[in-house]
C-alpha atoms as a PDB file:
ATOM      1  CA  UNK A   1     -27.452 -24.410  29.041  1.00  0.00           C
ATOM      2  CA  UNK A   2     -27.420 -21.225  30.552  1.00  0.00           C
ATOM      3  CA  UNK A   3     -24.166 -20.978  31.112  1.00  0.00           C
ATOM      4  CA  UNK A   4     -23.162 -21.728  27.529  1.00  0.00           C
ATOM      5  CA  UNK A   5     -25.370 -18.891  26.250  1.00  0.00           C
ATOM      6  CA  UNK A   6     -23.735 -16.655  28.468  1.00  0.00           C
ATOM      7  CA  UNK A   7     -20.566 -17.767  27.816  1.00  0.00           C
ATOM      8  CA  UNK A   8     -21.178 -17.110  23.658  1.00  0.00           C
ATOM      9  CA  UNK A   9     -22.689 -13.855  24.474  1.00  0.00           C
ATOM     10  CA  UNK A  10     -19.294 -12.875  26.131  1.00  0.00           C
ATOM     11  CA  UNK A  11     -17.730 -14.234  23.872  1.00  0.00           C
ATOM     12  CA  UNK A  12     -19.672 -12.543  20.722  1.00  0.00           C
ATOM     13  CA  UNK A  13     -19.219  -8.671  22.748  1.00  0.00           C
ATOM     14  CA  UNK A  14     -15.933  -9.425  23.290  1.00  0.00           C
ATOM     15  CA  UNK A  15     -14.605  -9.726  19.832  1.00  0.00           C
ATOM     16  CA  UNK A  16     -15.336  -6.143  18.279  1.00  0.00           C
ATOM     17  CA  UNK A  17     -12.993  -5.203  20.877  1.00  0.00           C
ATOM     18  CA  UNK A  18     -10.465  -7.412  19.765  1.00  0.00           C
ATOM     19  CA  UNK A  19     -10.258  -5.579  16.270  1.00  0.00           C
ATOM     20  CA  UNK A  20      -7.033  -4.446  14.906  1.00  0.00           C
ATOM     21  CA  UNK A  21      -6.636  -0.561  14.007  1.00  0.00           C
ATOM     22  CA  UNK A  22      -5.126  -2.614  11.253  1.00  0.00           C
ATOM     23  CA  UNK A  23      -8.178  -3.910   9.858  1.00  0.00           C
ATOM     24  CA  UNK A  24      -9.733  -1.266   8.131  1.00  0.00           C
ATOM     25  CA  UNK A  25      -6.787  -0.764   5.894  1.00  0.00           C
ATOM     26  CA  UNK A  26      -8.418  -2.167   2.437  1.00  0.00           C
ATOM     27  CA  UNK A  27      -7.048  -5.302   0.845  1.00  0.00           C
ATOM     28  CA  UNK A  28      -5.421  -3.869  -1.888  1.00  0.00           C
ATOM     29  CA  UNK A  29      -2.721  -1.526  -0.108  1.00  0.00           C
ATOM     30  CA  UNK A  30      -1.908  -3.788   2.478  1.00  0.00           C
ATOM     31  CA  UNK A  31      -0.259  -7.357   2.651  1.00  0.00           C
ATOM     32  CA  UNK A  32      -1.173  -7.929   5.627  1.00  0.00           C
ATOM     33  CA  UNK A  33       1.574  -6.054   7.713  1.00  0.00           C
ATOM     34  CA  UNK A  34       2.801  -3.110   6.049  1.00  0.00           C
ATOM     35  CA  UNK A  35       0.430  -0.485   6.788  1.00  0.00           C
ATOM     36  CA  UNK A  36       1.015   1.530  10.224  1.00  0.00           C
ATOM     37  CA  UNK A  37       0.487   5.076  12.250  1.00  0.00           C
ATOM     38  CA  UNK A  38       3.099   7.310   9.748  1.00  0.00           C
ATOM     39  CA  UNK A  39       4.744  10.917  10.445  1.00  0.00           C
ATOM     40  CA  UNK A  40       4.356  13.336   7.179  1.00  0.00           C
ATOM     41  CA  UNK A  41       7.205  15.750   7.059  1.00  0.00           C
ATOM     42  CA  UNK A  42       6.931  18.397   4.216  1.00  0.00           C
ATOM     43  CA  UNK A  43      10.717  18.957   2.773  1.00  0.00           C
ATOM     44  CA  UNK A  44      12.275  21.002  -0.033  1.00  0.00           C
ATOM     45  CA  UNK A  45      12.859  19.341  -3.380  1.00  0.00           C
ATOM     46  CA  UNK A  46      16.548  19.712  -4.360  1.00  0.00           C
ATOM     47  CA  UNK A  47      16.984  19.354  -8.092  1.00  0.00           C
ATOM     48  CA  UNK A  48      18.623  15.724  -7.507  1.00  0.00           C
ATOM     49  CA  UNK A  49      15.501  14.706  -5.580  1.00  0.00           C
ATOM     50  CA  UNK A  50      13.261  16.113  -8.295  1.00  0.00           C
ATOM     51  CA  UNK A  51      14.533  14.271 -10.603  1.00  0.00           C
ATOM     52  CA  UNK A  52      14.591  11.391  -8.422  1.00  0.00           C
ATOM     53  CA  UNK A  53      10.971  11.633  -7.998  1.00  0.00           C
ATOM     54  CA  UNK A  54      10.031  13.185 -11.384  1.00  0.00           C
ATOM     55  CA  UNK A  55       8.613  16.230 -10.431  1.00  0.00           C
ATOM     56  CA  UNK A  56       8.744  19.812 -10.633  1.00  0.00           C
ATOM     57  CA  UNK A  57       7.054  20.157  -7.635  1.00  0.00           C
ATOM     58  CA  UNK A  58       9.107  22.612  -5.124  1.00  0.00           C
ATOM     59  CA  UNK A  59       7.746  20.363  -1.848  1.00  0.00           C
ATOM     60  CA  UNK A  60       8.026  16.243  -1.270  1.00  0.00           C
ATOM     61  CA  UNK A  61       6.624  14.619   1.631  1.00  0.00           C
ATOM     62  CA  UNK A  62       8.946  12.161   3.742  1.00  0.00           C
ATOM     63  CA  UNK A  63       6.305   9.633   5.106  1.00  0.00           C
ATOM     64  CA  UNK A  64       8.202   7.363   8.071  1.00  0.00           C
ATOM     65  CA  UNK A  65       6.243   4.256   9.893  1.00  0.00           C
ATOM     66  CA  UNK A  66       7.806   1.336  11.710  1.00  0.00           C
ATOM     67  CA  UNK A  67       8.189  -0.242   8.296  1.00  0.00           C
ATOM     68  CA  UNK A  68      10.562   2.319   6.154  1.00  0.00           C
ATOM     69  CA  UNK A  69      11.049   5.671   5.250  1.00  0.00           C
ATOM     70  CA  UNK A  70       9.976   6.735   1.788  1.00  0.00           C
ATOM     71  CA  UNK A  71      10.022  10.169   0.252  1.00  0.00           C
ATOM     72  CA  UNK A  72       7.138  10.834  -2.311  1.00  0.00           C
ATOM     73  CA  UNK A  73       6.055  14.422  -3.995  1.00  0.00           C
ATOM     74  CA  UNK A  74       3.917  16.070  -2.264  1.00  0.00           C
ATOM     75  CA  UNK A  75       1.066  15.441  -5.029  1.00  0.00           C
ATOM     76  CA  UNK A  76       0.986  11.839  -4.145  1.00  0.00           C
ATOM     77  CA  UNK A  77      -2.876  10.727  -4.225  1.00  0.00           C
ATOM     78  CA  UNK A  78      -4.199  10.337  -0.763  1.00  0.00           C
ATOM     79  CA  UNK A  79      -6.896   9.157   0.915  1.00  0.00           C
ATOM     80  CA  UNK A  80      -8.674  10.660   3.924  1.00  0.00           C
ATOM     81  CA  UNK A  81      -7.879   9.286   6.899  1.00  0.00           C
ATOM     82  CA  UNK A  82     -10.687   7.313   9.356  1.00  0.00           C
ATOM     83  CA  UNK A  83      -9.400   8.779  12.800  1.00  0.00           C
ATOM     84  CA  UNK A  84      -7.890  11.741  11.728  1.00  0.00           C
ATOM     85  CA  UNK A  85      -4.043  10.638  11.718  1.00  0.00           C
ATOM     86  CA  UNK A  86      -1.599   9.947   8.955  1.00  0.00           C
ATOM     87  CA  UNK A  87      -1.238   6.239   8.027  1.00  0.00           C
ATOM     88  CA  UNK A  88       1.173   4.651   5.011  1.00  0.00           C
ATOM     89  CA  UNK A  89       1.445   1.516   3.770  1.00  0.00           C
ATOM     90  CA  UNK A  90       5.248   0.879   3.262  1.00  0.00           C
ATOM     91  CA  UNK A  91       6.925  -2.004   1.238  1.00  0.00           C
ATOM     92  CA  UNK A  92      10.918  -3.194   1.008  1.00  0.00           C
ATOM     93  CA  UNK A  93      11.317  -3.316  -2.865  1.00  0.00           C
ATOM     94  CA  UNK A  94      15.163  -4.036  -2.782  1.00  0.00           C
ATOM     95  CA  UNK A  95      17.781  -3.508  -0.605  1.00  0.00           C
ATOM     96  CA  UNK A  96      17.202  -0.645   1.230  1.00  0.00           C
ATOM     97  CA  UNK A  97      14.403   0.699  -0.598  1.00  0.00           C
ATOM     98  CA  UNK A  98      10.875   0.991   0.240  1.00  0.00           C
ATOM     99  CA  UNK A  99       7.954   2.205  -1.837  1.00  0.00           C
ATOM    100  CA  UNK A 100       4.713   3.705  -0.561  1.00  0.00           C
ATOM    101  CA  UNK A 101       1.787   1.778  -1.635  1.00  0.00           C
ATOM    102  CA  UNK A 102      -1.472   3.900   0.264  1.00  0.00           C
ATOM    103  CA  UNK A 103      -1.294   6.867   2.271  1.00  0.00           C
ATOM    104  CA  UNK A 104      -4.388   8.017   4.067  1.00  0.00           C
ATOM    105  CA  UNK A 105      -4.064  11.539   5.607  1.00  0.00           C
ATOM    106  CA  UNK A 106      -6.183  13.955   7.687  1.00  0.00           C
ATOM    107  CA  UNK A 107      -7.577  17.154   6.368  1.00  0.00           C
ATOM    108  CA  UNK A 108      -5.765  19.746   7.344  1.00  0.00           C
ATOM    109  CA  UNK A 109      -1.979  18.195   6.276  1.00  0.00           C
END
């Protein structure tokens, strides 16, 4: 019997340890696997882009995880990041386009 509580007690401590970075992305920006680590690029808005992306705005941000490349303007809404790195939640939408969903960024980007 001893044993067996020992066993659950290892068992219990082990599993926080087991937890995803993934899992504190909230339900409704990611499907499960389309939220990663992301690299934020600030780029020039050419007046094709801007009108791609409907803004005035003279900046965009090109946001790139393992899941896509999207570009976005720059006054995209985004959340503060939990451990100080950029993070995006990136979903296909067609063929060969992706669409950002959540972006969480640190502070000083």
């Amino acid at each position: 019997m001893k044993t067996a509580k020992m066993l659950f007690a290892a068992m219990v401590l082990a599993v926080p340890g087991n937890v995803r970075a993934h899992d504190w992305y909230p339900k409704e920006c990611c499907g499960g696997n389309d939220c990663a680590p992301a690299t934020v690029e600030q780029i020039q808005v050419t007046p094709a882009l801007a009108q791609q992306l409907q803004t005035t705005l003279p900046k965009a941000m090109m946001i790139s995880t393992k899941h896509g490349v999207v570009i976005v303007a720059s006054g995209f809404k985004a959340r503060e990041s939990k451990d100080g790195r950029a993070h995006a939640c990136i979903v296909k939408v067609g063929f060969g386009q992706s669409r950002l969903i959540c972006l969480w960024l640190p502070p000083n980007i």
